[in-house]
N, C-alpha and C. Protein backbone atom coordinates (compact mmCIF):
# COMPACT_ATOMS: atom_id res chain seq x y z
N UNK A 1 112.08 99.61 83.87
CA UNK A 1 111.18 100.72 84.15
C UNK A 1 111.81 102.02 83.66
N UNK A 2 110.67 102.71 83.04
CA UNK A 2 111.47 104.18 83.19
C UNK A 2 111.29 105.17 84.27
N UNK A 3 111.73 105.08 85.15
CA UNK A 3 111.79 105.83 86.28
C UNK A 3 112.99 107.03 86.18
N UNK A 4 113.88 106.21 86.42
CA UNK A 4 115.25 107.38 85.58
C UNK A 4 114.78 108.16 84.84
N UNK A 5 114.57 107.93 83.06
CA UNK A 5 114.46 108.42 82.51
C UNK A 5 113.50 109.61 82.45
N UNK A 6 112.26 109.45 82.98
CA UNK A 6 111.46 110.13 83.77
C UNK A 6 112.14 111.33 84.23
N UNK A 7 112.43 111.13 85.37
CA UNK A 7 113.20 111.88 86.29
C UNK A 7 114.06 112.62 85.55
N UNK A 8 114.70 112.33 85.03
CA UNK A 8 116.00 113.02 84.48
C UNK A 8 115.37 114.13 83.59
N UNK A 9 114.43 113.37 82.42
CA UNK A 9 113.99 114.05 81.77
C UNK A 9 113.32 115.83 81.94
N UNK A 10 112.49 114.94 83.17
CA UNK A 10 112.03 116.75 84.25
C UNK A 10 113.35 117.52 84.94
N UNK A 11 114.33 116.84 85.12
CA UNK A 11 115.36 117.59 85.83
C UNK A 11 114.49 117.84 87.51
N UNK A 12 114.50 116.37 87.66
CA UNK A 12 114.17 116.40 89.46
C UNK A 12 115.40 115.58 90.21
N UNK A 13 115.85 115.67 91.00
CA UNK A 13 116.78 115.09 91.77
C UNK A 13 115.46 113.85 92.44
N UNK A 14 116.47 112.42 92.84
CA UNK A 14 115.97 111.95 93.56
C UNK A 14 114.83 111.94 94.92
N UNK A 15 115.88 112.88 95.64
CA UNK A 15 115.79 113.57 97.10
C UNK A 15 114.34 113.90 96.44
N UNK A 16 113.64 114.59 95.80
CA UNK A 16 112.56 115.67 95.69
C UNK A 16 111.48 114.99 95.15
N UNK A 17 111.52 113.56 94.51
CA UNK A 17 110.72 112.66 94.54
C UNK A 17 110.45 111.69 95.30
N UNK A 18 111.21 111.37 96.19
CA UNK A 18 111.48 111.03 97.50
C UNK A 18 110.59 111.65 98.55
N UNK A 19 110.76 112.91 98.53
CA UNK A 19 110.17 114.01 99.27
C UNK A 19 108.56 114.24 99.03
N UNK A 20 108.20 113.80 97.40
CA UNK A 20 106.96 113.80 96.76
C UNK A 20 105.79 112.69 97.69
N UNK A 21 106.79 111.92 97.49
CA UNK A 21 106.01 110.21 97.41
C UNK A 21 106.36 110.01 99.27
N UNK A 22 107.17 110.66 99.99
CA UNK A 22 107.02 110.33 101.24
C UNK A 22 107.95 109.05 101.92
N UNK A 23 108.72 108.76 100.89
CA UNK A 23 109.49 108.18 101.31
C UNK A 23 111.09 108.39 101.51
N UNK A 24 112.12 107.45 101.98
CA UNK A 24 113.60 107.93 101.95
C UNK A 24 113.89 107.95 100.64
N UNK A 25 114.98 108.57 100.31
CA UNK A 25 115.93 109.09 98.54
C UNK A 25 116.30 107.38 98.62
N UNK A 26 116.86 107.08 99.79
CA UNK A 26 117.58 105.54 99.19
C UNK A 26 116.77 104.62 98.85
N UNK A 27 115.22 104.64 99.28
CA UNK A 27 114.02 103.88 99.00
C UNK A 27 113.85 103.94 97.73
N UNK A 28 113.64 105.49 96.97
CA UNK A 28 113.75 105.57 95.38
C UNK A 28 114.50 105.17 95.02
N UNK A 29 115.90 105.12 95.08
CA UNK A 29 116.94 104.56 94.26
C UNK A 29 116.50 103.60 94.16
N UNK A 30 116.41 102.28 94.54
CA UNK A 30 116.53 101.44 94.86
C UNK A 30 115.25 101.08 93.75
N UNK A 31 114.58 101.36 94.00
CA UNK A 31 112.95 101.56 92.75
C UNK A 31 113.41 101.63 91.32
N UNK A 32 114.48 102.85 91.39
CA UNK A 32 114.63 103.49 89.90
C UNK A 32 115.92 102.40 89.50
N UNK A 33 116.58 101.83 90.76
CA UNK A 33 117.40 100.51 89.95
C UNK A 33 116.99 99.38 90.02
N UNK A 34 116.12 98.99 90.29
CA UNK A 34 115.38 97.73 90.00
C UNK A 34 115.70 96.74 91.34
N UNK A 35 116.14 97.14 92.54
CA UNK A 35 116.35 96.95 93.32
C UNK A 35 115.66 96.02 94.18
N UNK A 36 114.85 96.55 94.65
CA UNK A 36 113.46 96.73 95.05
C UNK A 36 112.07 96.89 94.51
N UNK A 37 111.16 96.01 94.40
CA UNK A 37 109.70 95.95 93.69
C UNK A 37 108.83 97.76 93.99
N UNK A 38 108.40 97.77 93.13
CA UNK A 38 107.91 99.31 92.87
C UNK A 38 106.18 98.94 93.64
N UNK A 39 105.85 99.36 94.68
CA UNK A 39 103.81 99.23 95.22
C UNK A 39 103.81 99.53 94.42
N UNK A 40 102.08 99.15 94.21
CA UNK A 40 101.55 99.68 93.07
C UNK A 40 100.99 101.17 93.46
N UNK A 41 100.78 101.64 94.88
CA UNK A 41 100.53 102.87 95.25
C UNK A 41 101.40 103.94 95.02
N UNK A 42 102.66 103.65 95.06
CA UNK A 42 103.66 104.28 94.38
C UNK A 42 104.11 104.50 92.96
N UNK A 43 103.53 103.47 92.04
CA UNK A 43 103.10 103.48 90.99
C UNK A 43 102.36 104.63 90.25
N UNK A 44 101.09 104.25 91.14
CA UNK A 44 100.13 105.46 90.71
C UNK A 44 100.24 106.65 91.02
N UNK A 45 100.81 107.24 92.01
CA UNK A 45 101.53 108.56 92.30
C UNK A 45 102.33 108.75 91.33
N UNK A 46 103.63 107.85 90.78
CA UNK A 46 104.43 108.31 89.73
C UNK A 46 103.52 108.73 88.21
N UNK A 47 102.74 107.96 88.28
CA UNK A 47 101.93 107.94 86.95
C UNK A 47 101.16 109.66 86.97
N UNK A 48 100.33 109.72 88.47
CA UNK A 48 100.27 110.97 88.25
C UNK A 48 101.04 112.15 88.15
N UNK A 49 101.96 111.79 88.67
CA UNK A 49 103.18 113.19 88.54
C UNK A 49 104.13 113.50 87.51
N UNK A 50 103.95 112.66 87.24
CA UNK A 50 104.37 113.09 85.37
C UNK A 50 103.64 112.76 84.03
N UNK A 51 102.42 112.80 84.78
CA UNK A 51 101.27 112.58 83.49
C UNK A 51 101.53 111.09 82.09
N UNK A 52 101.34 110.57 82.88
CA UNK A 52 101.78 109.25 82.31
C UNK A 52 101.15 108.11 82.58
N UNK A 53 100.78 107.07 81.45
CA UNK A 53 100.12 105.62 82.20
C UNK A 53 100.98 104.99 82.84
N UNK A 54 100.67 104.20 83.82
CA UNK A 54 101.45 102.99 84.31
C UNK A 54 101.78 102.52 83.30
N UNK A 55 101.39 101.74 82.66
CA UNK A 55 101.74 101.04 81.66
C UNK A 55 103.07 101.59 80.80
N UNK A 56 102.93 102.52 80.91
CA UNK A 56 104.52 103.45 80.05
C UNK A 56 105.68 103.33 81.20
N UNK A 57 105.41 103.93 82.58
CA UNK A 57 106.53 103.46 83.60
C UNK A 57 107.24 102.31 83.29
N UNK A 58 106.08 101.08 83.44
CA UNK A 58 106.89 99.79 82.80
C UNK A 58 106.84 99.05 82.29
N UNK A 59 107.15 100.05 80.93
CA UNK A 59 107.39 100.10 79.68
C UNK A 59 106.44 98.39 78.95
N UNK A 60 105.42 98.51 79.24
CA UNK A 60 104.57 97.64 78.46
C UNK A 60 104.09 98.49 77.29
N UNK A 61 104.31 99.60 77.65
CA UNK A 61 103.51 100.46 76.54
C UNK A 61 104.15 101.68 75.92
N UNK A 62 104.87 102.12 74.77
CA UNK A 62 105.28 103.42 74.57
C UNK A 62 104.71 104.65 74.22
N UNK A 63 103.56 104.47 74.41
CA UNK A 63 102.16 105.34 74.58
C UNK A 63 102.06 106.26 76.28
N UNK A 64 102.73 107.27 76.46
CA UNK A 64 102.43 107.81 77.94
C UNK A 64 101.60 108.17 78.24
C-alpha cells in the first residue's frame, strides 16, 4: 500500500491522521505497515483525503 508514501509526501505525522480517521496513531501504524488489514471505510476516507482512488492506495493502479 501506499499509505506511507502518501503521508510523507503531504508532510502529516501519523498522530494527525490518526486524529483524522478517529482512530489510535498505533492503529495507523499498523495499517501503513501492513500489519493489520486496512476497512474498507477507512479506505475511503484515505482516498478522500488525499484525493486519490482506492485503487492507487493499493497500488492496483498508478493512476491517483
Amino acid at each position: 500500500m501506499r499509505l506511507k508514501d502518501l503521508r510523507e509526501d503531504s508532510d502529516i505525522k501519523q498522530k494527525e491522521i490518526a486524529e483524522y480517521l478517529h482512530i489510535k496513531q498505533n492503529t495507523y501504524s499498523q495499517y501503513e505497515n501492513g500489519q493489520r488489514q486496512l476497512p474498507i471505510d477507512i479506505l475511503i476516507k484515505l482516498a478522500k483525503y488525499y484525493k486519490v482512488s482506492t485503487d492507487y492506495i493499493l497500488e492496483l493502479s498508478d493512476n491517483k
